[in-house]
PDB file of N, CA and C in Angstrom:
ATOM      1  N   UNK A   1      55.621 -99.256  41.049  1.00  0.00           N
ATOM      2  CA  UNK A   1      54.897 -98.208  40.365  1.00  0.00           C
ATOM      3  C   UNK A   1      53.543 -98.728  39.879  1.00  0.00           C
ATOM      4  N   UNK A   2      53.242-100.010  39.649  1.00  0.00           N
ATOM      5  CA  UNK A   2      52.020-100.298  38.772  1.00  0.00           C
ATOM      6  C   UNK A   2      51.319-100.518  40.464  1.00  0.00           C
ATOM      7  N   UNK A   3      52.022-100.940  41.564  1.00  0.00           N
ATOM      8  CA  UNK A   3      50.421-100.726  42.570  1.00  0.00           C
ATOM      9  C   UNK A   3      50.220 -99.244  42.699  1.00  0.00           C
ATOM     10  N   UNK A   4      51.038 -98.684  42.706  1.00  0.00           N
ATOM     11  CA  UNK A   4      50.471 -97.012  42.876  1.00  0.00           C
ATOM     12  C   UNK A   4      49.999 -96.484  42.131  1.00  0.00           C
ATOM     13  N   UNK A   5      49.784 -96.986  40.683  1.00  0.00           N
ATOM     14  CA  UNK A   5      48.920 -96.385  39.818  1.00  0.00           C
ATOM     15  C   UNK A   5      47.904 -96.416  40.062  1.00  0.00           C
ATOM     16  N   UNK A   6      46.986 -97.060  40.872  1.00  0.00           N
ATOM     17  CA  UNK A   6      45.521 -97.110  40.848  1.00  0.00           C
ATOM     18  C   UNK A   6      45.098 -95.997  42.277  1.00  0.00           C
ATOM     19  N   UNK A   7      46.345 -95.324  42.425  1.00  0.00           N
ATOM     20  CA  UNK A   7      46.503 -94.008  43.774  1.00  0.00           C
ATOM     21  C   UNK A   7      46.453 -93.028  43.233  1.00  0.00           C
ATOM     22  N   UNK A   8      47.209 -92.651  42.236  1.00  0.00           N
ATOM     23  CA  UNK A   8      47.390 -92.000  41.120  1.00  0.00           C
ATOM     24  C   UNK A   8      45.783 -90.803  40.870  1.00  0.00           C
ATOM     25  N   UNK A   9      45.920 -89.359  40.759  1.00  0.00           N
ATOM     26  CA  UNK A   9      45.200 -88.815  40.497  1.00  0.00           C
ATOM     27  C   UNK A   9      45.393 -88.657  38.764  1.00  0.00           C
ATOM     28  N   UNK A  10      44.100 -88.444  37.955  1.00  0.00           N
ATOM     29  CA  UNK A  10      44.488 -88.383  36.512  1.00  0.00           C
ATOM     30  C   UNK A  10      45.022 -87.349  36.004  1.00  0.00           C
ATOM     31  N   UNK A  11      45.773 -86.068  37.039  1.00  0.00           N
ATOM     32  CA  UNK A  11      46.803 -85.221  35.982  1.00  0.00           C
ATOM     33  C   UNK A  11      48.029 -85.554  36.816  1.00  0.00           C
ATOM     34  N   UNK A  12      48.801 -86.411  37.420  1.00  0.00           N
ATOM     35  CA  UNK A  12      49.345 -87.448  37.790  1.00  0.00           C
ATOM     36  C   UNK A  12      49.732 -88.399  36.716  1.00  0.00           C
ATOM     37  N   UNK A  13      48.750 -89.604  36.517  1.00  0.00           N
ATOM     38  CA  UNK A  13      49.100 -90.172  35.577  1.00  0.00           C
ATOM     39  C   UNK A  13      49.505 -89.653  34.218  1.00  0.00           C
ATOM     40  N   UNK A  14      48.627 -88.987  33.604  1.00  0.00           N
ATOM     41  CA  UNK A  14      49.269 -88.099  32.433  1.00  0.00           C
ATOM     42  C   UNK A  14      50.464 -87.493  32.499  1.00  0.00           C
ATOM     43  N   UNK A  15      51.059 -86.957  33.295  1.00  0.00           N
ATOM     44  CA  UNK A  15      52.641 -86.403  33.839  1.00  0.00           C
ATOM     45  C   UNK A  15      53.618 -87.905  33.628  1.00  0.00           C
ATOM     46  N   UNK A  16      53.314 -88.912  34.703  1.00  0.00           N
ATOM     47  CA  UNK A  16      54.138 -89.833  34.428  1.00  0.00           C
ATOM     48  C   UNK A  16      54.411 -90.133  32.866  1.00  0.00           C
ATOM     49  N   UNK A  17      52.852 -90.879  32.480  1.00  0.00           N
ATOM     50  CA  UNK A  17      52.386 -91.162  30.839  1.00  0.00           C
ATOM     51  C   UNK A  17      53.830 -90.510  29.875  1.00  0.00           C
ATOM     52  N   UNK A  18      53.710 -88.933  30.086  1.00  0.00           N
ATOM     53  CA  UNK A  18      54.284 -87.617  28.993  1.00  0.00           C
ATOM     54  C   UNK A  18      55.861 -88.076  29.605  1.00  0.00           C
ATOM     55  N   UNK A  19      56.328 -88.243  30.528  1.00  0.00           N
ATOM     56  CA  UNK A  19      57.839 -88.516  31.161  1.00  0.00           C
ATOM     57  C   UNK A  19      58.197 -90.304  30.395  1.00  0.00           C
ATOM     58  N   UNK A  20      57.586 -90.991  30.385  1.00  0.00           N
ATOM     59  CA  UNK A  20      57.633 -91.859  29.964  1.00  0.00           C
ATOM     60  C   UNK A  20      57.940 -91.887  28.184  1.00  0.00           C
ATOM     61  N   UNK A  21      57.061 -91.526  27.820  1.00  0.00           N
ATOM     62  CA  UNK A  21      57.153 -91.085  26.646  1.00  0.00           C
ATOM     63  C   UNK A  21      58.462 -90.707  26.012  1.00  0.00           C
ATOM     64  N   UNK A  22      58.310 -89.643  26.466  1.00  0.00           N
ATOM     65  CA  UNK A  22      59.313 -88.934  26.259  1.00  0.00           C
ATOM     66  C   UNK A  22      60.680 -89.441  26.601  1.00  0.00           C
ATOM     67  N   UNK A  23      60.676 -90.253  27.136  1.00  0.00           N
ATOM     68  CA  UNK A  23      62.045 -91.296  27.454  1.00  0.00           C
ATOM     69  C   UNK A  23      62.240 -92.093  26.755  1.00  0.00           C
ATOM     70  N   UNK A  24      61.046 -93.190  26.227  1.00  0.00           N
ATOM     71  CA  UNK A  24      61.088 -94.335  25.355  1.00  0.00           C
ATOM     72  C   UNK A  24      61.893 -93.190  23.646  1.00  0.00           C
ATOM     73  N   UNK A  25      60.923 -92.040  23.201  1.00  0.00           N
ATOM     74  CA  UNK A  25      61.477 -91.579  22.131  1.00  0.00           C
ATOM     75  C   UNK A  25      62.747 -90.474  22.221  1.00  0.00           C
ATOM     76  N   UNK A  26      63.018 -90.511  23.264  1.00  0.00           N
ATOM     77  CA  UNK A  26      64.678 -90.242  23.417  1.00  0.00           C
ATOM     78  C   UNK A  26      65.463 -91.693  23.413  1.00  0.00           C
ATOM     79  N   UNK A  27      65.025 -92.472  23.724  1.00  0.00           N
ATOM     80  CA  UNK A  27      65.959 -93.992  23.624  1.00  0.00           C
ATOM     81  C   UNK A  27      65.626 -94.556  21.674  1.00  0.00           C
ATOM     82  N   UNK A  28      64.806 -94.218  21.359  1.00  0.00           N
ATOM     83  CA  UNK A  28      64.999 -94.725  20.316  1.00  0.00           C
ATOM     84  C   UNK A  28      65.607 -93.655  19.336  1.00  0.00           C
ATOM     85  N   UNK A  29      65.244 -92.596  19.380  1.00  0.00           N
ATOM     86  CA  UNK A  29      65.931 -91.883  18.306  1.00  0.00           C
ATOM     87  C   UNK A  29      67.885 -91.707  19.034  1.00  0.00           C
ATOM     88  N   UNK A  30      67.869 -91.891  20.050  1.00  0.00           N
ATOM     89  CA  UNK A  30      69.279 -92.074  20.377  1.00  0.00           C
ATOM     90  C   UNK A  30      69.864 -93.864  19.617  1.00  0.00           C
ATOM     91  N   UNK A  31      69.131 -94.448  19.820  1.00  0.00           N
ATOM     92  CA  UNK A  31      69.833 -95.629  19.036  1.00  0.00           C
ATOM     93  C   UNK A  31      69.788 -95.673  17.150  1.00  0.00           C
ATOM     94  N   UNK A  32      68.620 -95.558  17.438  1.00  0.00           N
ATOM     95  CA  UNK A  32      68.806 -94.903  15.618  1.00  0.00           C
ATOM     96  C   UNK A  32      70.054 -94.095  15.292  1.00  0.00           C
ATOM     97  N   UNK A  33      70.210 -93.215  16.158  1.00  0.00           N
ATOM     98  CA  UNK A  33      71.874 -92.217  15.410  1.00  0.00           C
ATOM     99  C   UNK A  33      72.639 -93.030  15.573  1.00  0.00           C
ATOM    100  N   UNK A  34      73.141 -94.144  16.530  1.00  0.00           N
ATOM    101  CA  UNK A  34      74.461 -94.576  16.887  1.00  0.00           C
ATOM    102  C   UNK A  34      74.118 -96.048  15.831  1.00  0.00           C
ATOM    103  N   UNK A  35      73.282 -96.668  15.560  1.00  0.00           N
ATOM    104  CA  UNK A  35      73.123 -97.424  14.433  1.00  0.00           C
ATOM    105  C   UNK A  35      73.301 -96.392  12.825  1.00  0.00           C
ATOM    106  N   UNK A  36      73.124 -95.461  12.527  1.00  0.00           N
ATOM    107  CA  UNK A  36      73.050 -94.762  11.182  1.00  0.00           C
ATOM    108  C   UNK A  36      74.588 -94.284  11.425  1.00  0.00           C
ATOM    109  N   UNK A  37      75.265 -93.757  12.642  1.00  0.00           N
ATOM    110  CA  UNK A  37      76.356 -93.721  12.225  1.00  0.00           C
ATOM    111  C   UNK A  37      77.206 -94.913  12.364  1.00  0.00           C
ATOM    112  N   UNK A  38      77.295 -95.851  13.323  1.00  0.00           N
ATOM    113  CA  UNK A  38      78.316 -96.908  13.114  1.00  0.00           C
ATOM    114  C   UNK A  38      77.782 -97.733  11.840  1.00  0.00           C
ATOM    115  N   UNK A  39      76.613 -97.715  11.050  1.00  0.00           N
ATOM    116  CA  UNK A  39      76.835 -98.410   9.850  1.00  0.00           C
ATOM    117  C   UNK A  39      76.626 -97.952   8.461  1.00  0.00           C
ATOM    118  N   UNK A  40      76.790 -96.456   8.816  1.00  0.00           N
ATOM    119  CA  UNK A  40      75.548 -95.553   7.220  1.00  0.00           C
ATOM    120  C   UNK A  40      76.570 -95.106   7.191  1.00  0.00           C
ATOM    121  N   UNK A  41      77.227 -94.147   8.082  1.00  0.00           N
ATOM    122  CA  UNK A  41      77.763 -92.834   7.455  1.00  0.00           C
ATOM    123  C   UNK A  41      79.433 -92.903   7.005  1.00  0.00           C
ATOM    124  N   UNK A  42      79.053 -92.460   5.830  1.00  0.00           N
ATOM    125  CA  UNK A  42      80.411 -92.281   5.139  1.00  0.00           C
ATOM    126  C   UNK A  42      81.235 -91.279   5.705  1.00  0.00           C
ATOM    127  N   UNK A  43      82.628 -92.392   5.852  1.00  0.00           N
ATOM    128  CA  UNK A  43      83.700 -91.304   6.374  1.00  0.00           C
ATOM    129  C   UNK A  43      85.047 -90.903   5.444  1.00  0.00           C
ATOM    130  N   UNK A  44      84.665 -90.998   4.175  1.00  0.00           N
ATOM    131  CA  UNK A  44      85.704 -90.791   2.979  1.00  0.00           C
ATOM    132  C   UNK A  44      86.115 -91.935   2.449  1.00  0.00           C
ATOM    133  N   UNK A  45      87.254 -91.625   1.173  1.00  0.00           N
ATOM    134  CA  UNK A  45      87.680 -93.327   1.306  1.00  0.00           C
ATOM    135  C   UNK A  45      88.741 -93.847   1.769  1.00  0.00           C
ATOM    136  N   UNK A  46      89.483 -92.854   3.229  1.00  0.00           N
ATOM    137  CA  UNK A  46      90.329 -93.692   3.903  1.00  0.00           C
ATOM    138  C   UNK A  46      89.973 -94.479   4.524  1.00  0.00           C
ATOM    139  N   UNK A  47      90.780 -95.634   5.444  1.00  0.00           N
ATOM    140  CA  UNK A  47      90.385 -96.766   6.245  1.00  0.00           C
ATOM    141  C   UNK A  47      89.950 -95.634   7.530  1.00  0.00           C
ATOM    142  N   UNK A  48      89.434 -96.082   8.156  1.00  0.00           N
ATOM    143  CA  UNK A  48      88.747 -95.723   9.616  1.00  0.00           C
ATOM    144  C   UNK A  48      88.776 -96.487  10.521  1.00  0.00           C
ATOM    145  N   UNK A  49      87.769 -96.243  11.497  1.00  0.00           N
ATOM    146  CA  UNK A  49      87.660 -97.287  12.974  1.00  0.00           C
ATOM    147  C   UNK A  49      86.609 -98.046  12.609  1.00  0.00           C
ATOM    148  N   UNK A  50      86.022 -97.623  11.832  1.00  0.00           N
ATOM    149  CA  UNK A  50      84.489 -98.329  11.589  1.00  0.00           C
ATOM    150  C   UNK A  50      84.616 -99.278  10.368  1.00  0.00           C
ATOM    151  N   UNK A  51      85.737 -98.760   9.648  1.00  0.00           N
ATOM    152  CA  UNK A  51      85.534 -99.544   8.009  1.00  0.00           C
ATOM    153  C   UNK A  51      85.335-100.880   8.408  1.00  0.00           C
ATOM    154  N   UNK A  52      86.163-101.757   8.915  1.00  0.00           N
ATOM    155  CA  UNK A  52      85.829-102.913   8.613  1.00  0.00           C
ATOM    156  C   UNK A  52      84.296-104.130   9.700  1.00  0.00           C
ATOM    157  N   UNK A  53      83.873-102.772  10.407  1.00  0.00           N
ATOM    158  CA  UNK A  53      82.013-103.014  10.738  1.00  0.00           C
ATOM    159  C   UNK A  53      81.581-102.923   9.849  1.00  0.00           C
ATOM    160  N   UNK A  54      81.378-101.913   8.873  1.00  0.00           N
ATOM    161  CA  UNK A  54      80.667-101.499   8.251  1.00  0.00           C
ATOM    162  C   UNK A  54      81.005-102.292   7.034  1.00  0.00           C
ATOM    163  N   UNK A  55      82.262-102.682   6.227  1.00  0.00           N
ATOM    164  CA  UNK A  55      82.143-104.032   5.265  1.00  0.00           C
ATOM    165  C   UNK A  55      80.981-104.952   5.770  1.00  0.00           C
ATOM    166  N   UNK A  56      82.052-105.376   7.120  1.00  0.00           N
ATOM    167  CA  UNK A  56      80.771-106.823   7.304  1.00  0.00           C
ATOM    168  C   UNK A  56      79.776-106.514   7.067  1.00  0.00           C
ATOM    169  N   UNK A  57      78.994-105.275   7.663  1.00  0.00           N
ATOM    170  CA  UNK A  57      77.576-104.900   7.824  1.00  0.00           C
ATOM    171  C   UNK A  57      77.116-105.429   6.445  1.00  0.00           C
ATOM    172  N   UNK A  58      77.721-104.394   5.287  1.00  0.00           N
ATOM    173  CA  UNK A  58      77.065-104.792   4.378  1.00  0.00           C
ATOM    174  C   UNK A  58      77.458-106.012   3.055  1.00  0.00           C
ATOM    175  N   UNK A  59      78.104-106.876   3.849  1.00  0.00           N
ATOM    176  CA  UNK A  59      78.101-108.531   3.824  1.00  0.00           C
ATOM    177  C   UNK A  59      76.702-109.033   3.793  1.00  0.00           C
ATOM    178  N   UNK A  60      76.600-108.999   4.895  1.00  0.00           N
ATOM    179  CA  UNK A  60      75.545-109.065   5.770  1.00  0.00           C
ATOM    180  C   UNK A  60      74.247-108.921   5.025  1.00  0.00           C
ATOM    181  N   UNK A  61      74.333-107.918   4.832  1.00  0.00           N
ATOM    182  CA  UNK A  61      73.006-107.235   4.467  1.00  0.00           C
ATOM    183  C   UNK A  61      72.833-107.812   2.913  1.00  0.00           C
ATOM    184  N   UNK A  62      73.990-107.715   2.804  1.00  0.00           N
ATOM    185  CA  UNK A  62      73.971-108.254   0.424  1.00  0.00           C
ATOM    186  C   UNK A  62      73.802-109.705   1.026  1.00  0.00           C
ATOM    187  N   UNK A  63      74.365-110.736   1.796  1.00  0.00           N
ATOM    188  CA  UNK A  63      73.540-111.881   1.620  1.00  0.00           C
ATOM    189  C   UNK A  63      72.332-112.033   2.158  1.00  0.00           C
ATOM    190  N   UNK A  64      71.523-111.387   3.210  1.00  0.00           N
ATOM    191  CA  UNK A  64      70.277-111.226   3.671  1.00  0.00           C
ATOM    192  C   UNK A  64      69.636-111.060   2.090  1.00  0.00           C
ATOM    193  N   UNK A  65      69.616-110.003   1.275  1.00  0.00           N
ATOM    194  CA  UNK A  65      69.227-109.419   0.264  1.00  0.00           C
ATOM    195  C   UNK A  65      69.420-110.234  -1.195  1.00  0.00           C
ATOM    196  N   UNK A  66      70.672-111.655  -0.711  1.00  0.00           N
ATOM    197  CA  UNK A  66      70.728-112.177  -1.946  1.00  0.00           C
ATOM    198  C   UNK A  66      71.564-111.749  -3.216  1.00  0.00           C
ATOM    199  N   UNK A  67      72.115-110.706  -2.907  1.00  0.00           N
ATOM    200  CA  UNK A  67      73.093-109.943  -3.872  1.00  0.00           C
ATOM    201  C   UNK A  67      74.396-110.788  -3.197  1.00  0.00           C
ATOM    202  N   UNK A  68      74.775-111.425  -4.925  1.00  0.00           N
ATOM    203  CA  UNK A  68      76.224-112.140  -4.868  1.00  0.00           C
ATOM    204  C   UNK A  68      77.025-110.986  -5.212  1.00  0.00           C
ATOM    205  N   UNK A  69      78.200-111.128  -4.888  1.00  0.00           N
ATOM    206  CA  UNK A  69      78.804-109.777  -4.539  1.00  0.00           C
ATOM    207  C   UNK A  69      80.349-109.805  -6.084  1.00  0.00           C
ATOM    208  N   UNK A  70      80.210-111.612  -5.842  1.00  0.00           N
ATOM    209  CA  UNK A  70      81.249-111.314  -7.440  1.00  0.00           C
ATOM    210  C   UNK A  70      80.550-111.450  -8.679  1.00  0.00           C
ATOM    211  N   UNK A  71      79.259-111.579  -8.341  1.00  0.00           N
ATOM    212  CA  UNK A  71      78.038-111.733  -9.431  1.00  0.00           C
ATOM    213  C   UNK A  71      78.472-110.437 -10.042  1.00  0.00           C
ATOM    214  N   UNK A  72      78.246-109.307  -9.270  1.00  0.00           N
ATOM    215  CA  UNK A  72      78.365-107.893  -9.335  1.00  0.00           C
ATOM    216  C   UNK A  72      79.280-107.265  -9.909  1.00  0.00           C
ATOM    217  N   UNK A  73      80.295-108.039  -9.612  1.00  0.00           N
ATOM    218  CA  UNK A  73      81.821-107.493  -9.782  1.00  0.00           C
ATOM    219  C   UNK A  73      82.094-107.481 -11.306  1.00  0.00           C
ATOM    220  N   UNK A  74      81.615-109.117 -11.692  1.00  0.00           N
ATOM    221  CA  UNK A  74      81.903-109.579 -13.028  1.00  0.00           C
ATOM    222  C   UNK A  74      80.754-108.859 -13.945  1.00  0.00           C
ATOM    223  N   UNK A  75      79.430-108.621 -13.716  1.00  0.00           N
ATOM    224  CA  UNK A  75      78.375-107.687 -14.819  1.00  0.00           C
ATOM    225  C   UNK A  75      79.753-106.305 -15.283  1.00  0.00           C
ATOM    226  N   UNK A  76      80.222-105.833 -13.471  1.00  0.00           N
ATOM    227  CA  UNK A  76      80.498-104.124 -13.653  1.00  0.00           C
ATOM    228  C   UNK A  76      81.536-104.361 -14.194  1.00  0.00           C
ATOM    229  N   UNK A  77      82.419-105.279 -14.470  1.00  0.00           N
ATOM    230  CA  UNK A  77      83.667-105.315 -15.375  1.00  0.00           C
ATOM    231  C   UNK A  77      83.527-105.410 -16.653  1.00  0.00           C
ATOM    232  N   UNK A  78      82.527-106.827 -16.815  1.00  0.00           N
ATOM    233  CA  UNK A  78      81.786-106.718 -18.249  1.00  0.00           C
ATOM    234  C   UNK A  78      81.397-105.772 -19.031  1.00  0.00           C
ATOM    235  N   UNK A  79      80.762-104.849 -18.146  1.00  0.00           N
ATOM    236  CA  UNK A  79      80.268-103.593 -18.609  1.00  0.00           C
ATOM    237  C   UNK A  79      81.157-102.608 -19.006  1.00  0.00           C
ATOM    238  N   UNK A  80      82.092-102.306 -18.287  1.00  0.00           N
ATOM    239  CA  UNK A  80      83.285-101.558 -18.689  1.00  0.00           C
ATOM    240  C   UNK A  80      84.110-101.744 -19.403  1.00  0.00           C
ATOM    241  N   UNK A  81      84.523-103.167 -19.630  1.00  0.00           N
ATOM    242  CA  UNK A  81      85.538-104.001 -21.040  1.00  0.00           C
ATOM    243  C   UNK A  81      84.324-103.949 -22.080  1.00  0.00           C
ATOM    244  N   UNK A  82      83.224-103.759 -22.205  1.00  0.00           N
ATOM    245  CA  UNK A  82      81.746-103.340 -23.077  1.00  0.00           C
ATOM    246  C   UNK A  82      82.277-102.287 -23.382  1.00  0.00           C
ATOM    247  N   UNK A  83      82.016-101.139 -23.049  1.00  0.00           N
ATOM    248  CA  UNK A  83      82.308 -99.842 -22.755  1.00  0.00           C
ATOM    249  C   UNK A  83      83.348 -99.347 -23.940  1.00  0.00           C
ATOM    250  N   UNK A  84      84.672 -99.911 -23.444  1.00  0.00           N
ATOM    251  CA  UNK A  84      85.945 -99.589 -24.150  1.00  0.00           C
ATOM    252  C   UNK A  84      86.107-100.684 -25.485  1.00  0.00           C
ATOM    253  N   UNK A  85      85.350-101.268 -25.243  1.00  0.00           N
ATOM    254  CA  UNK A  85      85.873-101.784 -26.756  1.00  0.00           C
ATOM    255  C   UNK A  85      84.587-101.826 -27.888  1.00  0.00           C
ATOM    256  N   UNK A  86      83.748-101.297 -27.509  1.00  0.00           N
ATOM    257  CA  UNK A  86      81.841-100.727 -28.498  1.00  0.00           C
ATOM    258  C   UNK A  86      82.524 -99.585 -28.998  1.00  0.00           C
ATOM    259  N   UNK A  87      82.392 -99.476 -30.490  1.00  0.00           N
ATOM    260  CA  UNK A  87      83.055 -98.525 -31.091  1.00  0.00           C
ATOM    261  C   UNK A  87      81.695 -97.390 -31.643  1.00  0.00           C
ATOM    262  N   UNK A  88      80.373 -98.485 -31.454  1.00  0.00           N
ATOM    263  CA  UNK A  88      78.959 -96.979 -31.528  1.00  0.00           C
ATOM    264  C   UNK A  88      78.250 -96.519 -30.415  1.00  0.00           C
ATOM    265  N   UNK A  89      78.040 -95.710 -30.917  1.00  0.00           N
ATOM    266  CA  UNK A  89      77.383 -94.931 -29.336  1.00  0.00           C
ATOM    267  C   UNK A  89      75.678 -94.877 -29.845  1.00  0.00           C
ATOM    268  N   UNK A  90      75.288 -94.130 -28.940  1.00  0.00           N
ATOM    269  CA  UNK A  90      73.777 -94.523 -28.543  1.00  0.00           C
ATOM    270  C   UNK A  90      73.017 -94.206 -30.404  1.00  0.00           C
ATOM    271  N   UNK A  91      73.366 -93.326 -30.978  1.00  0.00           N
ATOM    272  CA  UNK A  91      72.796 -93.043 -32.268  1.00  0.00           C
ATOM    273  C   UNK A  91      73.510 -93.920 -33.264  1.00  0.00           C
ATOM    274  N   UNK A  92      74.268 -94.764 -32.962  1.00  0.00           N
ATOM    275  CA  UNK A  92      74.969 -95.710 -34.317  1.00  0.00           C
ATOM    276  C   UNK A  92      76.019 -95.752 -34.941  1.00  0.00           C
ATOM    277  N   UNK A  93      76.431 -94.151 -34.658  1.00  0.00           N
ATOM    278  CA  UNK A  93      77.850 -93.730 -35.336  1.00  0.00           C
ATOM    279  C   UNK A  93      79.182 -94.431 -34.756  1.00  0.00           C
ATOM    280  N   UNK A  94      80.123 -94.763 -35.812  1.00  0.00           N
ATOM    281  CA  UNK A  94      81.647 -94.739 -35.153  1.00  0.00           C
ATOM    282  C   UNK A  94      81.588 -94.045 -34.134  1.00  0.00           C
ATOM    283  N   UNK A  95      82.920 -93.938 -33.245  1.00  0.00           N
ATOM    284  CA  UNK A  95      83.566 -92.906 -32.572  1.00  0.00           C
ATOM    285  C   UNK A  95      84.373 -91.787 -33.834  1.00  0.00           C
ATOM    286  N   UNK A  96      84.768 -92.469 -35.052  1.00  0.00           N
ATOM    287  CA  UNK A  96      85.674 -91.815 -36.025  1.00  0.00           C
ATOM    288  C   UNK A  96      84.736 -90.720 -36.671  1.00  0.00           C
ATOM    289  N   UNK A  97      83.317 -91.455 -36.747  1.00  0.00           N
ATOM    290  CA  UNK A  97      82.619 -90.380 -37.368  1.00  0.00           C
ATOM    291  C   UNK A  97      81.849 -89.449 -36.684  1.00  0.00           C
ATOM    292  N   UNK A  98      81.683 -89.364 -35.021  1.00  0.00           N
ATOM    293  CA  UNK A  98      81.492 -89.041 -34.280  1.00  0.00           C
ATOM    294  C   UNK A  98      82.431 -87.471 -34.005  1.00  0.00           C
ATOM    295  N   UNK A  99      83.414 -88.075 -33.979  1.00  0.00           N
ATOM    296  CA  UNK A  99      84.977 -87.154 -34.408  1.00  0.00           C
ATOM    297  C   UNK A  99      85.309 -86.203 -35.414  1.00  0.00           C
ATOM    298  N   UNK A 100      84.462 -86.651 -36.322  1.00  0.00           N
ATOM    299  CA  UNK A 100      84.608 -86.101 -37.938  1.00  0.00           C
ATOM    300  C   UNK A 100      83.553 -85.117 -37.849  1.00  0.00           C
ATOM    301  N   UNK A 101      82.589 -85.471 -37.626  1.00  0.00           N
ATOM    302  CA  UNK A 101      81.268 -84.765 -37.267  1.00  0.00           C
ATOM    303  C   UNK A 101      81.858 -83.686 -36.268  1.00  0.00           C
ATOM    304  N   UNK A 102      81.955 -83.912 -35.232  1.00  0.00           N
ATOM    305  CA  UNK A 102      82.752 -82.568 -34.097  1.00  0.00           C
ATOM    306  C   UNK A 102      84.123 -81.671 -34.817  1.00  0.00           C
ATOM    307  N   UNK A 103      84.919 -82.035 -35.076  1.00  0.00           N
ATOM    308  CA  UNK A 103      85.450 -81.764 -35.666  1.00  0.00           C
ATOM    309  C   UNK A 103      85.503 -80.859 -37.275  1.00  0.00           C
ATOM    310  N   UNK A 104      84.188 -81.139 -38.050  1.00  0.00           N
ATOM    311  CA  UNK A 104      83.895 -80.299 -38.764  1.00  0.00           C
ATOM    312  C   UNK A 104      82.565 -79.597 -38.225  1.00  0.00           C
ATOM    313  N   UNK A 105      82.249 -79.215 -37.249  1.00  0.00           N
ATOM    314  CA  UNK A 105      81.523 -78.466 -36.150  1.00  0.00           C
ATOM    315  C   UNK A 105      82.192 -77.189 -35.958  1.00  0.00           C
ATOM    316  N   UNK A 106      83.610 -77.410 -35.988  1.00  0.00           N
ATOM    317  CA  UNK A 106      84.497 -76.458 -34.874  1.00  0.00           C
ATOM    318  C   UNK A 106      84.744 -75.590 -35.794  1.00  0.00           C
ATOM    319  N   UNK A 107      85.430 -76.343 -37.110  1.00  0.00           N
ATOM    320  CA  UNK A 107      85.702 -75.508 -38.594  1.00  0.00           C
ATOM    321  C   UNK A 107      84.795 -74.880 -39.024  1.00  0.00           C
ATOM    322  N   UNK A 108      83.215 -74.951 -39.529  1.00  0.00           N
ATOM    323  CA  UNK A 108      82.354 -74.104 -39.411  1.00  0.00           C
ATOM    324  C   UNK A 108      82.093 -72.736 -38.934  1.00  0.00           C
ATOM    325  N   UNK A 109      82.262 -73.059 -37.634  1.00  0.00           N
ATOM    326  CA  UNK A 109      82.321 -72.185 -36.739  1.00  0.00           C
ATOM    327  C   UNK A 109      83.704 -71.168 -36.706  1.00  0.00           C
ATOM    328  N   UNK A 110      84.854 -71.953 -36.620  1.00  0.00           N
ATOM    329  CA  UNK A 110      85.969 -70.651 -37.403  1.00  0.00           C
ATOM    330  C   UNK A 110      85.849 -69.718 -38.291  1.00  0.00           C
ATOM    331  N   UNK A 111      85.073 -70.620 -39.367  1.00  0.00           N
ATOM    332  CA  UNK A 111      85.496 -69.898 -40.411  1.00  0.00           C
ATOM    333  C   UNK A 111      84.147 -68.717 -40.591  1.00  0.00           C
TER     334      UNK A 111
END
């Protein structure tokens, strides 16, 4: 094909050019889907055919990225044994007086 290009009339070449084209961005947006689904798309939280690609994948990707993965584990536990045992919330109060406060909210309002 590249010696016959210089045979080639120029609405010729432009035809090939547009066929070409148009092939390369059918090949890539076809690999893009079959990459976004064998490693993006969520398929609930049963096991699947893909689950354990898609762990590795993003193995993979958290050590590329440097994210320790029980680094993670131990903040989000921290945070949650935080959580349940912080007895003030964002303005300062107990939970008791928090309670007391709602609670004489409701009576107000009954009566």
């Amino acid at each position: 094909m590249v010696f016959c290009i210089f045979f080639l009339t120029l609405d010729q070449f432009i035809i090939i050019s547009i066929h070409i084209h148009r092939k390369s961005g059918t090949a890539v947006v076809t690999a893009w889907t079959f990459f976004y689904g064998l490693f993006y798309i969520d398929y609930g939280p049963h096991e699947h055919v893909l689950s354990d690609i898609q762990r590795w994948y993003r193995r993979k990707l958290d050590t590329l990225l440097g994210i320790d993965v029980r680094t993670v584990k131990q903040i989000s536990e921290t945070e949650n044994t935080a959580d349940e045992n912080n007895t003030t919330n964002i303005i300062g109060l107990s939970k008791e007086e928090v309670n007391s406060i709602a609670t004489s909210g409701k009576e107000d309002t009954e009566r």
